[in-house]
N, C-alpha and C. Protein backbone atom coordinates (compact mmCIF):
# COMPACT_ATOMS: atom_id res chain seq x y z
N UNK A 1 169.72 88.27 103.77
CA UNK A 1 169.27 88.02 105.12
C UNK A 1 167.74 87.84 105.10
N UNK A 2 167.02 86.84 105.41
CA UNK A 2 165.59 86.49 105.36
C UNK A 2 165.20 86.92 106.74
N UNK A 3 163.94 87.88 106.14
CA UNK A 3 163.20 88.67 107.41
C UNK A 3 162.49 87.42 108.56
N UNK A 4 162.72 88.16 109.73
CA UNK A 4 162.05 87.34 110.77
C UNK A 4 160.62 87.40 110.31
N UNK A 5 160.18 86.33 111.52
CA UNK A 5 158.47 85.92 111.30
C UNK A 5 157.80 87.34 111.90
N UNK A 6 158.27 87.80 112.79
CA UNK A 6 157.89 88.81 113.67
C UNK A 6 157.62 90.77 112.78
N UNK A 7 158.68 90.15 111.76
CA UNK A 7 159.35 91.89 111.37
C UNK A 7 158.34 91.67 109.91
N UNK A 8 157.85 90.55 109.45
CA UNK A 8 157.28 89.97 107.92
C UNK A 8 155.95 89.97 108.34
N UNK A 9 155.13 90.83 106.94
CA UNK A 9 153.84 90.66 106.63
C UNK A 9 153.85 89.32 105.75
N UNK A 10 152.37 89.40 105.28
CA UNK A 10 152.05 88.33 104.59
C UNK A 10 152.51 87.92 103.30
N UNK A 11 153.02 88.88 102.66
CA UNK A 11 153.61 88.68 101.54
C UNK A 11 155.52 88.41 101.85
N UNK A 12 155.80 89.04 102.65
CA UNK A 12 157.23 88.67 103.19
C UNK A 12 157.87 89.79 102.91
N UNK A 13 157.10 91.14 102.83
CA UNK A 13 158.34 91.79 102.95
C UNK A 13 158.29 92.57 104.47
N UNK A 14 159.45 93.18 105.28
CA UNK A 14 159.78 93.21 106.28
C UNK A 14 159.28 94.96 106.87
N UNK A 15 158.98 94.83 107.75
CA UNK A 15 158.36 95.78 108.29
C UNK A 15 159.47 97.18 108.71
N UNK A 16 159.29 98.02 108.75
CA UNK A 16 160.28 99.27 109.53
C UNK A 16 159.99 98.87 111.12
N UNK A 17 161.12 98.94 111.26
CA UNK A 17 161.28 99.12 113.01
C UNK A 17 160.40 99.75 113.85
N UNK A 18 160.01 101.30 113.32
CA UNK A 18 159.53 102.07 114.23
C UNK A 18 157.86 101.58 113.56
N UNK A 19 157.51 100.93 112.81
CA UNK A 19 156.00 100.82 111.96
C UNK A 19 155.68 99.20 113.05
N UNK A 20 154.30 99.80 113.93
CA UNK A 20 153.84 98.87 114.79
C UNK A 20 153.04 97.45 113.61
N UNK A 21 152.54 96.44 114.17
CA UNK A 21 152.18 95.13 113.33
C UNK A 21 150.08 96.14 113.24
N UNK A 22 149.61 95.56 112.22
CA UNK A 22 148.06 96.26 112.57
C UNK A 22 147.60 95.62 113.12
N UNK A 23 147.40 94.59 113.74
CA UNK A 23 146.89 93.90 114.85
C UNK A 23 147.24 94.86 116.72
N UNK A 24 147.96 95.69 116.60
CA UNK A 24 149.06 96.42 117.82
C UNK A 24 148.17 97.73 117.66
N UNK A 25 147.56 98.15 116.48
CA UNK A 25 147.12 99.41 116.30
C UNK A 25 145.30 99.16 116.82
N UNK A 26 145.12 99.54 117.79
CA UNK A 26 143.75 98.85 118.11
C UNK A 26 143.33 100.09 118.46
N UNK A 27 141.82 100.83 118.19
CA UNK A 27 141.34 101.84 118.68
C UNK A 27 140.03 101.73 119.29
N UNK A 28 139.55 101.94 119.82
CA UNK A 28 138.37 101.59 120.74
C UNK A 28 137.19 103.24 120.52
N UNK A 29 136.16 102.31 120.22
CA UNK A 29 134.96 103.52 120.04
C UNK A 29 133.97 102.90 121.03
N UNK A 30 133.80 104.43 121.59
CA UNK A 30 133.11 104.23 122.41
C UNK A 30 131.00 105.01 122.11
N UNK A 31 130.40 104.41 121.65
CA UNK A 31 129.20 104.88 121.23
C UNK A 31 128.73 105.94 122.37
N UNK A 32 128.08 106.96 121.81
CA UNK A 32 127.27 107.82 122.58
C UNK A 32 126.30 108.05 122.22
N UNK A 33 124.81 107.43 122.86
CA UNK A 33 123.77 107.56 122.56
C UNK A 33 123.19 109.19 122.63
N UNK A 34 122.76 109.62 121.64
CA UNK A 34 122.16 110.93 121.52
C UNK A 34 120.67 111.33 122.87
N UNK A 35 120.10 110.14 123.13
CA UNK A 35 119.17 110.90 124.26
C UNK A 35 119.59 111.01 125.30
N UNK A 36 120.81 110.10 125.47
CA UNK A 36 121.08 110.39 127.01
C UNK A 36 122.44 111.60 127.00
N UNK A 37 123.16 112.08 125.63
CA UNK A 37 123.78 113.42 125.06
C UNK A 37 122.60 114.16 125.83
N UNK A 38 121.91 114.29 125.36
CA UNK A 38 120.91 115.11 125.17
C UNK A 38 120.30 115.46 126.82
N UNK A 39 119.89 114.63 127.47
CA UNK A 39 119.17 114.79 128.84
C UNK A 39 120.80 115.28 130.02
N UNK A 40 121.56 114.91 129.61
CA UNK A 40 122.76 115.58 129.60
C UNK A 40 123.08 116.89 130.45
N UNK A 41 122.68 117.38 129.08
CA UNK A 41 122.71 118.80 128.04
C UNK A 41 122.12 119.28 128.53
N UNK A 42 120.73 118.83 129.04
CA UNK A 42 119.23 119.66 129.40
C UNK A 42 119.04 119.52 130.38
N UNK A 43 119.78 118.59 131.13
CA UNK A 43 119.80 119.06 132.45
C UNK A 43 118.53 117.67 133.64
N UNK A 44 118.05 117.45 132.82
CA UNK A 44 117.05 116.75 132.77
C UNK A 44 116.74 114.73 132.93
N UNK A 45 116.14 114.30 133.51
CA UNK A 45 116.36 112.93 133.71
C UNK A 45 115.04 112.59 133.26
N UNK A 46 115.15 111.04 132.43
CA UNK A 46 113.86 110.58 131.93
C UNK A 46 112.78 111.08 132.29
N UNK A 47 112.86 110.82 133.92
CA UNK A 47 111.46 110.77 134.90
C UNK A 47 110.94 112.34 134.66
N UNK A 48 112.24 113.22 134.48
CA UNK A 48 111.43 114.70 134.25
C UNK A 48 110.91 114.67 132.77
N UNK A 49 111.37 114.16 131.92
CA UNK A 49 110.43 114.21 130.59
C UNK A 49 109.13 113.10 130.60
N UNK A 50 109.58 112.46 131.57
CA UNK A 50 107.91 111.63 131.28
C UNK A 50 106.89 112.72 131.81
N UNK A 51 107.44 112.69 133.04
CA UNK A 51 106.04 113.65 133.87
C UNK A 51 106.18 115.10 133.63
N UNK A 52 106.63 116.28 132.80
CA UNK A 52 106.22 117.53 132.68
C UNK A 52 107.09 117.41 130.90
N UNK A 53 105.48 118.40 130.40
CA UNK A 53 105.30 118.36 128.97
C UNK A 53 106.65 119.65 128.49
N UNK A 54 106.94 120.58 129.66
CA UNK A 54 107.91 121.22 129.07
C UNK A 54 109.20 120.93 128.80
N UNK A 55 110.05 119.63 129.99
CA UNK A 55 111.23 118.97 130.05
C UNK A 55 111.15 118.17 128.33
N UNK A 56 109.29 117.62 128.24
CA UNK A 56 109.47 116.79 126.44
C UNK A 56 109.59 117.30 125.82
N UNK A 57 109.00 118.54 125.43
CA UNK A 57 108.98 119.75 124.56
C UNK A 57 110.89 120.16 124.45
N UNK A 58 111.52 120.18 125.28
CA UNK A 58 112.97 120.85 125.03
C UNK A 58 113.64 120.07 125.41
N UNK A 59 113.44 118.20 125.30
CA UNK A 59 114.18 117.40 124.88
C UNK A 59 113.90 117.18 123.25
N UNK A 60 112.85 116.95 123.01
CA UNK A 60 112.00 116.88 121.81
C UNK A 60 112.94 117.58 120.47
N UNK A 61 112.90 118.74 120.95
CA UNK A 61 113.56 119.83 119.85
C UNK A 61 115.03 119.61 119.54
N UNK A 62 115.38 119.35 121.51
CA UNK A 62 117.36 119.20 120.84
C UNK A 62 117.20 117.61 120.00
N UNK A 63 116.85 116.82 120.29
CA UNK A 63 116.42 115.88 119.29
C UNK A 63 116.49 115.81 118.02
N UNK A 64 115.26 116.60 117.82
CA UNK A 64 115.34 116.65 116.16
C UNK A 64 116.49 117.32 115.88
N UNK A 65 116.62 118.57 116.19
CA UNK A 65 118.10 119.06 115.73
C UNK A 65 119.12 118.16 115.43
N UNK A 66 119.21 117.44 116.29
CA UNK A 66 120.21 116.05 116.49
C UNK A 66 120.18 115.82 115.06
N UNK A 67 118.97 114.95 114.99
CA UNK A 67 118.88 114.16 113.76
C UNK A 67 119.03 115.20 112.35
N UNK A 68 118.38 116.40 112.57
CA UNK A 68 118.86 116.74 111.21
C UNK A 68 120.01 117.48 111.12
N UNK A 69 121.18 117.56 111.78
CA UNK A 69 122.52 117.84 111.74
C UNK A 69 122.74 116.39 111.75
N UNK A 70 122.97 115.46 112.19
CA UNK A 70 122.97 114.40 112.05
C UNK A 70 123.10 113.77 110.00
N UNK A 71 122.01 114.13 109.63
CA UNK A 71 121.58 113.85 108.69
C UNK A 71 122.55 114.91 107.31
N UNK A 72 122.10 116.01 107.55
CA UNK A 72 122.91 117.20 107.05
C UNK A 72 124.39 116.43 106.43
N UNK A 73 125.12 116.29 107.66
CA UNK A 73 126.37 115.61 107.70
C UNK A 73 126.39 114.55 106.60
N UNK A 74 125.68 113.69 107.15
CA UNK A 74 125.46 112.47 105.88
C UNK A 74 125.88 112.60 104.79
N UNK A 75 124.91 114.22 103.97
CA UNK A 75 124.46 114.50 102.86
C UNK A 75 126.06 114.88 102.24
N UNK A 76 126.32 115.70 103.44
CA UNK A 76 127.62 116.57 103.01
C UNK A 76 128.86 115.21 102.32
N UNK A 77 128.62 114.53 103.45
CA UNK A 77 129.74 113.41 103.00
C UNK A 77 129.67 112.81 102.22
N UNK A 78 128.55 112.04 101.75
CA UNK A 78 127.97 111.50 100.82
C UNK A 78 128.39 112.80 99.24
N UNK A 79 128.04 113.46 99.28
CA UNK A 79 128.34 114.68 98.32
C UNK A 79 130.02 114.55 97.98
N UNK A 80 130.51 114.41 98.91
CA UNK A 80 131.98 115.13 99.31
C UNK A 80 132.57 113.47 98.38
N UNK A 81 132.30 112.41 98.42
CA UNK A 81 132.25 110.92 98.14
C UNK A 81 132.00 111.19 96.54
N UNK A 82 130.91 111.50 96.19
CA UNK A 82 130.39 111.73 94.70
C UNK A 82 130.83 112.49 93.46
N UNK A 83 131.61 113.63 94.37
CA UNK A 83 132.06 114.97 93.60
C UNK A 83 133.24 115.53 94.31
N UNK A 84 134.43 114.54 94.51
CA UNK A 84 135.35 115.25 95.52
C UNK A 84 136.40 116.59 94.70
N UNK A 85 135.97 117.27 93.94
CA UNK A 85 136.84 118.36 93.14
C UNK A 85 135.65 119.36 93.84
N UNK A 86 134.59 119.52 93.77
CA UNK A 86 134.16 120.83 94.61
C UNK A 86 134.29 120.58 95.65
């Protein structure tokens, strides 16, 4: 019995019933910019970090944190990529 066009990948062999086509499997990312995470978080709107040095000061910090957990992560994965037995 020769598989339908519908049930056949590219090579021709025939798909399981319940196994969707990967074109059907679509996931959607949605980006989240970290300063506006952040002003969020803090409670805080641009206009309060432009005009008072303490709203910049304790956006400033969750910031960097950001980036170096951010970064951290990287390392870990990157590591985890290089040497996956430890």
């Amino acid at each position: 019995m020769p598989p339908s066009e519908e049930n056949a990948n590219p090579l021709g062999f025939r798909m399981r019933a319940g196994m969707a086509h990967p074109e059907q499997r679509v996931s959607y990312v949605t980006p989240q910019h970290a300063l506006r995470r952040i002003l969020s978080f803090t409670g805080h709107s641009i206009d309060d970090v432009v005009n008072s040095s303490v709203a910049h000061r304790k956006v400033l910090v969750y910031y960097r944190m950001h980036k170096l957990i951010q970064r951290q992560a990287e390392i870990t994965e990157l590591e985890r990529q290089w040497n996956p037995v430890a």
